[in-house]
C-alpha atoms as a PDB file:
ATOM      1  CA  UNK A   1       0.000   0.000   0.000  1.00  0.00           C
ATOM      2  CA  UNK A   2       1.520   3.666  -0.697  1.00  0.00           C
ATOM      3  CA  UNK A   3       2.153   6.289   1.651  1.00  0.00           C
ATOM      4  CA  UNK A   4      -0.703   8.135   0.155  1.00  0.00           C
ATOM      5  CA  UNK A   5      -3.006   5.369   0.691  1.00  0.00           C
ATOM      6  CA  UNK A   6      -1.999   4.618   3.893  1.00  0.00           C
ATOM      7  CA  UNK A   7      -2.688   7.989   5.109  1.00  0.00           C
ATOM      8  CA  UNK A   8      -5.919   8.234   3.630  1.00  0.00           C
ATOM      9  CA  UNK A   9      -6.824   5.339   5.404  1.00  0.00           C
ATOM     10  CA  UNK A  10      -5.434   6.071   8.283  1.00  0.00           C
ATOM     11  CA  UNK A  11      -7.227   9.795   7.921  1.00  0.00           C
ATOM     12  CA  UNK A  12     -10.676   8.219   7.478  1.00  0.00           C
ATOM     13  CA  UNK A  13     -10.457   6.026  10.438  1.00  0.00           C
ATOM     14  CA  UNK A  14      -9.578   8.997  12.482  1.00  0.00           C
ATOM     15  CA  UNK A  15     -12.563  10.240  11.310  1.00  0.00           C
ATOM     16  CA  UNK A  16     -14.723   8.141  12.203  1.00  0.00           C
ATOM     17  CA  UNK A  17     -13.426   7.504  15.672  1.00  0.00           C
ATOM     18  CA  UNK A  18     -14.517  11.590  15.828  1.00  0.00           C
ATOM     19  CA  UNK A  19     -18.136  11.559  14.740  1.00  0.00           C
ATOM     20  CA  UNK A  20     -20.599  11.636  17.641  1.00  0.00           C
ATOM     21  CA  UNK A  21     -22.557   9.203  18.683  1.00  0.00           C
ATOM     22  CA  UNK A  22     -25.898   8.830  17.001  1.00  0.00           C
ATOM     23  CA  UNK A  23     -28.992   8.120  17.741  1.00  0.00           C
ATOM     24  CA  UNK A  24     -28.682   4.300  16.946  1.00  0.00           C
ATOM     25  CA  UNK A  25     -25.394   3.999  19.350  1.00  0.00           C
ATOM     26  CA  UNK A  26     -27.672   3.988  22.266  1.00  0.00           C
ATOM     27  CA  UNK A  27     -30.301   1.412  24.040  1.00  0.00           C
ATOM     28  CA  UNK A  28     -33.768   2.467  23.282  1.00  0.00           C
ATOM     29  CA  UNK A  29     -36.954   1.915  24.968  1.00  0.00           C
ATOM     30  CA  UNK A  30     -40.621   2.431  24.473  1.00  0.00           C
ATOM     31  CA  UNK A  31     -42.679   4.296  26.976  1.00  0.00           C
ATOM     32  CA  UNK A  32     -46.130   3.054  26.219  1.00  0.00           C
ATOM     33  CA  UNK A  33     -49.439   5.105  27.759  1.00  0.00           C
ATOM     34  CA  UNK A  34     -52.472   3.264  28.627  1.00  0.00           C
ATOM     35  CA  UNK A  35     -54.614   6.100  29.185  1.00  0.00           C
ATOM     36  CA  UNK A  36     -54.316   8.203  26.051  1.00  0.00           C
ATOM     37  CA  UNK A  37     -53.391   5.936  23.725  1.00  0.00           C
ATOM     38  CA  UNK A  38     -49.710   6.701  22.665  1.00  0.00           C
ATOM     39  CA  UNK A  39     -45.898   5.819  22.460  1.00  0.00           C
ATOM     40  CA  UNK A  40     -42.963   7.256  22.732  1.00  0.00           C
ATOM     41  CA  UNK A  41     -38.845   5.649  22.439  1.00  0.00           C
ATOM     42  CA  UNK A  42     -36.356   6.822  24.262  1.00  0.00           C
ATOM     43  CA  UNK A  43     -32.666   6.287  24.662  1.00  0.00           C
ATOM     44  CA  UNK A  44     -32.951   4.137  28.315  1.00  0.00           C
ATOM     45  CA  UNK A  45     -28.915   5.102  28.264  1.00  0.00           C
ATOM     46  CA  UNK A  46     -29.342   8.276  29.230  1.00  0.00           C
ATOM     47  CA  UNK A  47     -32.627   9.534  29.776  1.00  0.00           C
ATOM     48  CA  UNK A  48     -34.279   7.942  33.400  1.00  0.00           C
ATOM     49  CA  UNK A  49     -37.730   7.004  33.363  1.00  0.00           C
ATOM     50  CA  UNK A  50     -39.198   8.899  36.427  1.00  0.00           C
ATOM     51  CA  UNK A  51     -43.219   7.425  37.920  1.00  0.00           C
ATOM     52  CA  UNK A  52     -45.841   8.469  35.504  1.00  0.00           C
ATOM     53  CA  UNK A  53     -48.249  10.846  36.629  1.00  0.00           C
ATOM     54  CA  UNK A  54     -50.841  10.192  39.229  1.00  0.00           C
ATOM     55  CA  UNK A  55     -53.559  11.211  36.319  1.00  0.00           C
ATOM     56  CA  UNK A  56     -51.883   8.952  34.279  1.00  0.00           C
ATOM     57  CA  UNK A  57     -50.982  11.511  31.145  1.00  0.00           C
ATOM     58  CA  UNK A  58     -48.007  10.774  30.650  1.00  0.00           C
ATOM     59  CA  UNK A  59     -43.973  10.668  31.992  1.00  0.00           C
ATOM     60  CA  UNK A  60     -40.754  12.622  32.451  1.00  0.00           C
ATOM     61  CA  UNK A  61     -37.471  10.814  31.612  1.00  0.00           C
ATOM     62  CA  UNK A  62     -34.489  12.620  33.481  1.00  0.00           C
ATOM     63  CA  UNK A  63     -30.488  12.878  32.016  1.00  0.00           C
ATOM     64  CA  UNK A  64     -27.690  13.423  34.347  1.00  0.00           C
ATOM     65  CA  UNK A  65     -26.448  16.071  31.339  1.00  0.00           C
ATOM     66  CA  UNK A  66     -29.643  18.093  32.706  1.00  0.00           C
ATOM     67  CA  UNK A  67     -31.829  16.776  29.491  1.00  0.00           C
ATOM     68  CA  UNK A  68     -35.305  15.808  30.024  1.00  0.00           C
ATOM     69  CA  UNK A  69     -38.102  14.684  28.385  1.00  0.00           C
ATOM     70  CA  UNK A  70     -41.765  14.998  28.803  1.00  0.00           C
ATOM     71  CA  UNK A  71     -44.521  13.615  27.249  1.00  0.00           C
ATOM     72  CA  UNK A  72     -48.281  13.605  27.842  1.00  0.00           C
ATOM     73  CA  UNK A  73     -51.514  13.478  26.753  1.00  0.00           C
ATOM     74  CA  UNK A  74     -54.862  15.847  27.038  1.00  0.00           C
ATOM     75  CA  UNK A  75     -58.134  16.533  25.883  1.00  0.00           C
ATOM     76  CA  UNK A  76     -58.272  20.005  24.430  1.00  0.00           C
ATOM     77  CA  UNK A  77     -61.541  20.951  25.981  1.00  0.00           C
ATOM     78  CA  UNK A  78     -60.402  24.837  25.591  1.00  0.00           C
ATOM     79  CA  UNK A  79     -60.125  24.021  21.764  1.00  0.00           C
ATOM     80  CA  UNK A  80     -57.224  25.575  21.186  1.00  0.00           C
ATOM     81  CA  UNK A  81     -55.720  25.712  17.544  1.00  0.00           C
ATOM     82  CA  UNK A  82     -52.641  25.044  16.562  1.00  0.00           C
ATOM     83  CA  UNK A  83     -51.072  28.388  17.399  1.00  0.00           C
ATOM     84  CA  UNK A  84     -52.244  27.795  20.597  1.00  0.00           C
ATOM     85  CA  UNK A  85     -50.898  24.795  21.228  1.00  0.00           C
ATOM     86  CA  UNK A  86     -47.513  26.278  19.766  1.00  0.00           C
ATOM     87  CA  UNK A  87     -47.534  28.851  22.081  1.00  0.00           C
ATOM     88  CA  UNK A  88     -47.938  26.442  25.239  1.00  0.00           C
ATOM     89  CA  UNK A  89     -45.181  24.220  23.914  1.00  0.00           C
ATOM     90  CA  UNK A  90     -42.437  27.149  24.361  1.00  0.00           C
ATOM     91  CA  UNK A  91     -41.725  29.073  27.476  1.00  0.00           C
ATOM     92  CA  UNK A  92     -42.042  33.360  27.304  1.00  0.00           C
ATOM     93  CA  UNK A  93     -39.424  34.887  25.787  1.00  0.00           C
ATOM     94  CA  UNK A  94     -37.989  31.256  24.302  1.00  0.00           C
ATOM     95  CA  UNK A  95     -36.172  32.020  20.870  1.00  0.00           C
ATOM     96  CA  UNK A  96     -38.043  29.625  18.175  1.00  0.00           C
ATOM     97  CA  UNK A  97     -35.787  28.824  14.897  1.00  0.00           C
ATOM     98  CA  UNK A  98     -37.912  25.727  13.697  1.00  0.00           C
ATOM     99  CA  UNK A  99     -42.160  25.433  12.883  1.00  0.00           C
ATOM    100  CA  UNK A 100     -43.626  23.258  11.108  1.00  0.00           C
ATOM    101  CA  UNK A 101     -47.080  22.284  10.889  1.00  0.00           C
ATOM    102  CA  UNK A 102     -49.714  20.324   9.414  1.00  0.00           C
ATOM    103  CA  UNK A 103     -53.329  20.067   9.752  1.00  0.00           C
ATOM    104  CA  UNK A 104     -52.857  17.387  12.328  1.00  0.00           C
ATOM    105  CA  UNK A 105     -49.509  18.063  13.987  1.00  0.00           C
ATOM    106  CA  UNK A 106     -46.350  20.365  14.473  1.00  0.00           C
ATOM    107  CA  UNK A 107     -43.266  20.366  15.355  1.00  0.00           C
ATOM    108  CA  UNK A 108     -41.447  23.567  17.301  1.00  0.00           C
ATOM    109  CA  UNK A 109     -37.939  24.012  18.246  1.00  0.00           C
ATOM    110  CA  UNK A 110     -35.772  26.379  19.371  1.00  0.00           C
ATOM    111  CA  UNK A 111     -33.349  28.528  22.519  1.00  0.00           C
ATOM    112  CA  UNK A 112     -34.445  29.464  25.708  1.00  0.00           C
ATOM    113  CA  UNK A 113     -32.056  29.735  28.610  1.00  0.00           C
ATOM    114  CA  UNK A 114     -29.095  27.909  27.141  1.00  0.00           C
ATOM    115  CA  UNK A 115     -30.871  24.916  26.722  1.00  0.00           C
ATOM    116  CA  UNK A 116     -32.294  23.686  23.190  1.00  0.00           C
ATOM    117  CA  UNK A 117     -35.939  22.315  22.891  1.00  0.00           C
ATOM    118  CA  UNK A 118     -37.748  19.895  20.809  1.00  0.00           C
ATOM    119  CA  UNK A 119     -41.582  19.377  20.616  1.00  0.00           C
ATOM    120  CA  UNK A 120     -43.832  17.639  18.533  1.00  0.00           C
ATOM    121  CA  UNK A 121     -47.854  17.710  19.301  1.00  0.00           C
ATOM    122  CA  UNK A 122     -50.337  15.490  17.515  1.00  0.00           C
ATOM    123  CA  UNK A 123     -53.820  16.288  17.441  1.00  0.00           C
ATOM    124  CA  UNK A 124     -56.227  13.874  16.722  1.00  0.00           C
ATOM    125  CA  UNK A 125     -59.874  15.627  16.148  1.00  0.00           C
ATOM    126  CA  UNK A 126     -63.004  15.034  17.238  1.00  0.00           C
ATOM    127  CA  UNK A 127     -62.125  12.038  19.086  1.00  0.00           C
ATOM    128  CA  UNK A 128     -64.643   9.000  19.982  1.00  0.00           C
ATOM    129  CA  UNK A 129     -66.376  11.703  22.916  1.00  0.00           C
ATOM    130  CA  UNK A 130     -66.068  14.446  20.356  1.00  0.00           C
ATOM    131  CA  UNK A 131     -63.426  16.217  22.555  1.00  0.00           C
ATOM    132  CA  UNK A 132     -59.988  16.789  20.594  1.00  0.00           C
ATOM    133  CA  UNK A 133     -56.898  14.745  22.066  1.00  0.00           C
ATOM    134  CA  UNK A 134     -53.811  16.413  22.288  1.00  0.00           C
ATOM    135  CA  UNK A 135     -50.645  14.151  22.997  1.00  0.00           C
ATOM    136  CA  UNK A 136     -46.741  15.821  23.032  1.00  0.00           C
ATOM    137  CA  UNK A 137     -43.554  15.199  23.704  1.00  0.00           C
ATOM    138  CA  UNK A 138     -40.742  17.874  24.673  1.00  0.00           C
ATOM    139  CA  UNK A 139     -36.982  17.470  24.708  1.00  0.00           C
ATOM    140  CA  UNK A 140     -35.187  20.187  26.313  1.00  0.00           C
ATOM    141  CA  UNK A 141     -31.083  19.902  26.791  1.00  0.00           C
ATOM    142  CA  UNK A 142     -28.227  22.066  27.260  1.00  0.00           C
ATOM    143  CA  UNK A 143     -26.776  23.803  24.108  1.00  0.00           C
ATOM    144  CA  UNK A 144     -23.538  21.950  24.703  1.00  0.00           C
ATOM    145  CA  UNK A 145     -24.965  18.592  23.996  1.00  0.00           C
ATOM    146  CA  UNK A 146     -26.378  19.171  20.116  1.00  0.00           C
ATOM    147  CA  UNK A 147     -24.222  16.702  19.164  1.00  0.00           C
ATOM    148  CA  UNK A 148     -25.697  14.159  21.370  1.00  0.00           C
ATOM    149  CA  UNK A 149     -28.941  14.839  21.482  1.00  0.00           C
ATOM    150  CA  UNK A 150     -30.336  16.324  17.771  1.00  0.00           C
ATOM    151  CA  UNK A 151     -30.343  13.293  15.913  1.00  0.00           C
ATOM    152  CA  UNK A 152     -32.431  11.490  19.383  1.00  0.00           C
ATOM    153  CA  UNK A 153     -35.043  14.525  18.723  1.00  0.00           C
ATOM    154  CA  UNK A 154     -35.462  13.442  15.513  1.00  0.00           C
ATOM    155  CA  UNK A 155     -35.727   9.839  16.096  1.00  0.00           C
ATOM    156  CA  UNK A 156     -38.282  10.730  19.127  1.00  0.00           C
ATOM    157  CA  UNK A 157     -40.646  12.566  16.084  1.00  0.00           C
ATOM    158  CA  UNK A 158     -40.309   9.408  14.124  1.00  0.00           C
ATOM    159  CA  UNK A 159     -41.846   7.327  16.792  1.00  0.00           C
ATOM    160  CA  UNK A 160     -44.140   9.083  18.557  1.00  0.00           C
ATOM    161  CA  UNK A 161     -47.254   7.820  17.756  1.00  0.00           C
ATOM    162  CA  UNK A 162     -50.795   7.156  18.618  1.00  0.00           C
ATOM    163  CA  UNK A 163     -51.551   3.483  19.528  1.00  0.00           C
ATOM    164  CA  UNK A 164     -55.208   3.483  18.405  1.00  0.00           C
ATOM    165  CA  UNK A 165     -56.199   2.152  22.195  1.00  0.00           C
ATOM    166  CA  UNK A 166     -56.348   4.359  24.934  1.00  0.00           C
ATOM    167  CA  UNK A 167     -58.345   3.368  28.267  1.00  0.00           C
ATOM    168  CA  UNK A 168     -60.753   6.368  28.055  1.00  0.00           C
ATOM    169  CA  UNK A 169     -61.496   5.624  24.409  1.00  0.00           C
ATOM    170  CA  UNK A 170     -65.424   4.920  24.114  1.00  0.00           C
ATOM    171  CA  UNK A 171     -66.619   6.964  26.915  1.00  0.00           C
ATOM    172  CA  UNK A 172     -69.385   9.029  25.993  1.00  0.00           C
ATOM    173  CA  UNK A 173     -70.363  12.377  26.779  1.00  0.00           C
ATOM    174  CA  UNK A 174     -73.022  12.572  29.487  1.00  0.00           C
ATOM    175  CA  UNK A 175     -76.184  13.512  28.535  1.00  0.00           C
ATOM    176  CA  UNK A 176     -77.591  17.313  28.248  1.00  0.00           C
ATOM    177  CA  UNK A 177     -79.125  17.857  31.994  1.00  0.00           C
ATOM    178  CA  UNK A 178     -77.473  14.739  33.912  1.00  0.00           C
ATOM    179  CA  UNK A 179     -76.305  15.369  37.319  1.00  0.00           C
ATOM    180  CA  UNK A 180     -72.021  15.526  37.081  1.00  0.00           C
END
């Protein structure tokens, strides 16, 4: 093998030993809830499952890098639109670079107190009660971990997902006049 080759070769491996991790390089998990019907992967690796809720809406998952992620689940009984919803994903005075948005679902991200965020609502109308049901997801970590943690974010927006089954699917509205 030349020179030439050799330290091409030996240039590219370097390389790669430099490239951070992705998403793949870590042990994912799926956070499944019962109540509104939806699920969520995570990299088990470094985010910590904490107890869901009490209501049962969802879950925070702690890192020791100061990421976290939350995810729940609602019923938008003030039925709130999509800017709305937006606005409640990002905290006052939060710097948003990314929107996008669909009919169904967006996705915001941006800066707010050194720390990078990454949400995703989906909004599934006129559910089986004829209430809208909101479920989201937000990832916030420090700036300093990009690297680490953008290609997760976009992994987490691949596989969030409704389930189809949720434990207050089929309940009815009660009717006009009965006692509450």
């Amino acid at each position: 093998m030349s020179i030439l080759r050799r330290s091409f070769a030996a240039a590219l491996s370097i390389s790669f030993l430099c490239v951070p991790a992705v998403a793949a390089d870590h042990q994912w998990d799926v956070y499944a809830n019962a109540r509104f019907g939806y699920e969520i992967c995570y990299p088990a690796d470094l985010l910590t499952a904490q107890p869901e809720a009490d209501n049962g809406d969802g879950r925070k998952f702690t890192g020791t890098s100061g990421a976290e992620l939350a995810v729940w689940g609602g019923y938008n009984v003030l039925e709130q639109d999509m800017d709305a919803l937006i606005d409640d994903l990002a905290d006052e005075g939060a710097d948003v670079t990314y929107r996008r948005a669909a009919k169904d679902w967006v996705v915001v991200s941006g800066r707010e107190n050194g720390n990078v965020f990454y949400a995703k609502v989906l909004l599934e109308r006129n559910a089986v009660d004829g209430v809208d049901i909101v479920r989201a997801f937000r990832l916030t970590y420090p700036a300093g971990e990009a690297t680490t943690y953008e290609a997760m974010a976009a992994r987490l927006a691949k596989c969030f997902k409704p389930t189809g089954q949720g434990i207050d699917d089929g309940l009815q509205p009660l009717p006009s006049g009965s006692p509450q």
